[in-house]
C-alpha atoms as a PDB file:
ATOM      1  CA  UNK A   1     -25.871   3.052 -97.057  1.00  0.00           C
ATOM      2  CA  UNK A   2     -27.616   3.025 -93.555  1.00  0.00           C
ATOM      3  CA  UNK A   3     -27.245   6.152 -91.164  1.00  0.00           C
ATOM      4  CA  UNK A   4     -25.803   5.793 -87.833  1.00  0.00           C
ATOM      5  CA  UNK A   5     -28.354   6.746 -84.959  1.00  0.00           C
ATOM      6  CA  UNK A   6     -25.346   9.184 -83.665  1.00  0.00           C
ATOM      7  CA  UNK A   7     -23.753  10.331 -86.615  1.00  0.00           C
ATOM      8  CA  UNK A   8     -25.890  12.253 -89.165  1.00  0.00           C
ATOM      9  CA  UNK A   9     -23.511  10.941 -92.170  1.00  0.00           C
ATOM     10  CA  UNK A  10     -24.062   7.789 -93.760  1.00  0.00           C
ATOM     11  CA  UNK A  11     -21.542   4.528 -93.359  1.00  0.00           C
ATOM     12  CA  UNK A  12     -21.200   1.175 -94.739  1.00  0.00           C
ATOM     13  CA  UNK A  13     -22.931  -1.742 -93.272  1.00  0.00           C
ATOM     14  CA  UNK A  14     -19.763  -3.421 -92.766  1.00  0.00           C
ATOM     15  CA  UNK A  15     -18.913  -0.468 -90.385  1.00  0.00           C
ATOM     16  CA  UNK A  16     -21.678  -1.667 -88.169  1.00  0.00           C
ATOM     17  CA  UNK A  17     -19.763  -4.014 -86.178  1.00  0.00           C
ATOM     18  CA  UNK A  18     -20.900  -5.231 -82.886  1.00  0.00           C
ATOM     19  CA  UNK A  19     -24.524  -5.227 -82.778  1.00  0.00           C
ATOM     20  CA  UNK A  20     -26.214  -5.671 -79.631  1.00  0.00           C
ATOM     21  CA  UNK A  21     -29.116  -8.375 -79.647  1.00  0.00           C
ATOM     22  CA  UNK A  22     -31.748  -5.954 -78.785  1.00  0.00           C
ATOM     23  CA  UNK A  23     -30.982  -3.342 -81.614  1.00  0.00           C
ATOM     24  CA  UNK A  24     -31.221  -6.972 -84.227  1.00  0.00           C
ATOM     25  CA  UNK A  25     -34.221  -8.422 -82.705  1.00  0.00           C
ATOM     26  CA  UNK A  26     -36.058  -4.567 -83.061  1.00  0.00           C
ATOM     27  CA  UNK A  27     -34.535  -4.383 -86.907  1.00  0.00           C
ATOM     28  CA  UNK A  28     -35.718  -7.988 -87.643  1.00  0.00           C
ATOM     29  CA  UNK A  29     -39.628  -6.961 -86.094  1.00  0.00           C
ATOM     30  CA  UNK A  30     -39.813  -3.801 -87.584  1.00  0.00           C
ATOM     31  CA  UNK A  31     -39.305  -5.360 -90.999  1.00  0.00           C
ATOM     32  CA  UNK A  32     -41.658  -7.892 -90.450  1.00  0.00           C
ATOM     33  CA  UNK A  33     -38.854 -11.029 -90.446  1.00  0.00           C
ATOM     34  CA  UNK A  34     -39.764 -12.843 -87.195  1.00  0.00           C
ATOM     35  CA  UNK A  35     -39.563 -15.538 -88.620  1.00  0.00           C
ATOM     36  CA  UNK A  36     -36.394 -15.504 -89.961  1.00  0.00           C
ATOM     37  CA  UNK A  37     -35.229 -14.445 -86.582  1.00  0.00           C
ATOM     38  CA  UNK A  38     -37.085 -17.421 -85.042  1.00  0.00           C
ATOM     39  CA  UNK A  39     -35.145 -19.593 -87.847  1.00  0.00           C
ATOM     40  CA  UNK A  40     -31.897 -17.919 -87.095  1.00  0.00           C
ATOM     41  CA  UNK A  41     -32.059 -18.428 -82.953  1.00  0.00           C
ATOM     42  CA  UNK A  42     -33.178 -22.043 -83.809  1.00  0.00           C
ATOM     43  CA  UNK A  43     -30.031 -22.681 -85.951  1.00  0.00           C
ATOM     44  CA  UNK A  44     -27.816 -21.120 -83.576  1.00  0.00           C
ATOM     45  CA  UNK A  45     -29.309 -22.814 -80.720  1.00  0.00           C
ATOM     46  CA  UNK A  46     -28.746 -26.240 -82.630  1.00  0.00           C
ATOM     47  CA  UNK A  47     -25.437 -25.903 -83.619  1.00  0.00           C
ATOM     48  CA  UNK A  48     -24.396 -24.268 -80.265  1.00  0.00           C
ATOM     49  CA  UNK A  49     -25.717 -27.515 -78.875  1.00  0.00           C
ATOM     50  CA  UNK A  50     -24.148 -29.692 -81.207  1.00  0.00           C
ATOM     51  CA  UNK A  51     -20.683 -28.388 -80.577  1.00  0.00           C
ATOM     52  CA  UNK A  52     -21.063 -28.816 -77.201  1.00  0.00           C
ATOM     53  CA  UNK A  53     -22.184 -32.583 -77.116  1.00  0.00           C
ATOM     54  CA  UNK A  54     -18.881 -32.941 -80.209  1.00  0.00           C
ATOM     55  CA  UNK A  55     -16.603 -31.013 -77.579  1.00  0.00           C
ATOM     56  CA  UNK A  56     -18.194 -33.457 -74.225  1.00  0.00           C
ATOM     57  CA  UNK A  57     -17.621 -36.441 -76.858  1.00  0.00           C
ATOM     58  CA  UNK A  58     -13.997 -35.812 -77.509  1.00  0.00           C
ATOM     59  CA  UNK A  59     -13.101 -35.873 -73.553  1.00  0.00           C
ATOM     60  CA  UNK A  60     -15.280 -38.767 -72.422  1.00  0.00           C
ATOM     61  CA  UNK A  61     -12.764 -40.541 -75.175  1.00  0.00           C
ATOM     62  CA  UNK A  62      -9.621 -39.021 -74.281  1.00  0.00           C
ATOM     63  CA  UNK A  63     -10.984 -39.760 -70.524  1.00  0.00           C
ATOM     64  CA  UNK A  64     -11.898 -43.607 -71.721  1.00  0.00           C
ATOM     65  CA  UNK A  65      -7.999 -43.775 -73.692  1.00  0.00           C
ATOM     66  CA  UNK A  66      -6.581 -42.886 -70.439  1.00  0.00           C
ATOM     67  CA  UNK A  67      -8.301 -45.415 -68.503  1.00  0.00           C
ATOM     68  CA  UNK A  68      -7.816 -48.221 -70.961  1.00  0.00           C
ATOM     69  CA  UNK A  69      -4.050 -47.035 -71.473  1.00  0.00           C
ATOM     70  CA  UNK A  70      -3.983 -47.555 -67.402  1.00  0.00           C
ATOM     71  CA  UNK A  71      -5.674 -50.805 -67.810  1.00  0.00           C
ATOM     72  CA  UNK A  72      -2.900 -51.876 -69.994  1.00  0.00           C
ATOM     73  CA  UNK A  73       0.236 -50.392 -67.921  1.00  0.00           C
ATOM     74  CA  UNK A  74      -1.583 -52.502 -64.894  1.00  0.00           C
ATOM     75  CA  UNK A  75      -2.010 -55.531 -66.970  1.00  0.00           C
ATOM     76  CA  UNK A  76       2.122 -55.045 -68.075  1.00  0.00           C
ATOM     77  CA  UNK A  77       3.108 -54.658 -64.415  1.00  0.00           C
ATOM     78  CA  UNK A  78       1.452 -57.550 -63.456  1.00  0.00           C
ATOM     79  CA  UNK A  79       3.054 -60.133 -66.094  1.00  0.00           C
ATOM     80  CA  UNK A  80       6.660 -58.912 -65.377  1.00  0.00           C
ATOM     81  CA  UNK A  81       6.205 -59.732 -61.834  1.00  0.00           C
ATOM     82  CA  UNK A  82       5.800 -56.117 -60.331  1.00  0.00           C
ATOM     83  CA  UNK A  83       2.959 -56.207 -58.573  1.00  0.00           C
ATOM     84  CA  UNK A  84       1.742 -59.206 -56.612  1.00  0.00           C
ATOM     85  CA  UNK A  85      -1.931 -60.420 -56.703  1.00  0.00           C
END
């Protein structure tokens, strides 16, 4: 059980929900885990980053389907007589 800075009775950690970033950074120091906070902001950072480039990767192939799609309407047009050279 961990006490609540407001309350004087105790709760369950699962009660605890948000934390603000400054109230986990000063938890992680005083207990002498910087490094496992320096882990943890490393990790996040990472996989923050690679969901990004994953997310930019999807639409620069959707964009590159839609121009070869394009490509290949053009290419139709032009062999049925549509559109003159």
């Amino acid at each position: 059980m961990v006490m609540n800075s407001r309350q004087t009775e105790p709760y369950r950690t699962a009660d605890r929900l948000p934390i603000n970033m400054e109230h986990a950074a000063r938890e992680f120091a005083g207990r002498g885990d910087l490094a496992h906070l320096a882990l943890f902001l490393w990790a996040s950072g990472a996989s923050g980053l690679l969901i990004w480039s994953l997310r930019e990767l999807v639409r620069s192939n959707r964009r590159f389907n839609d121009f070869v799609t394009e490509l290949s309407r053009l290419n139709r047009a032009m062999e049925q007589g549509r559109i003159q050279r």
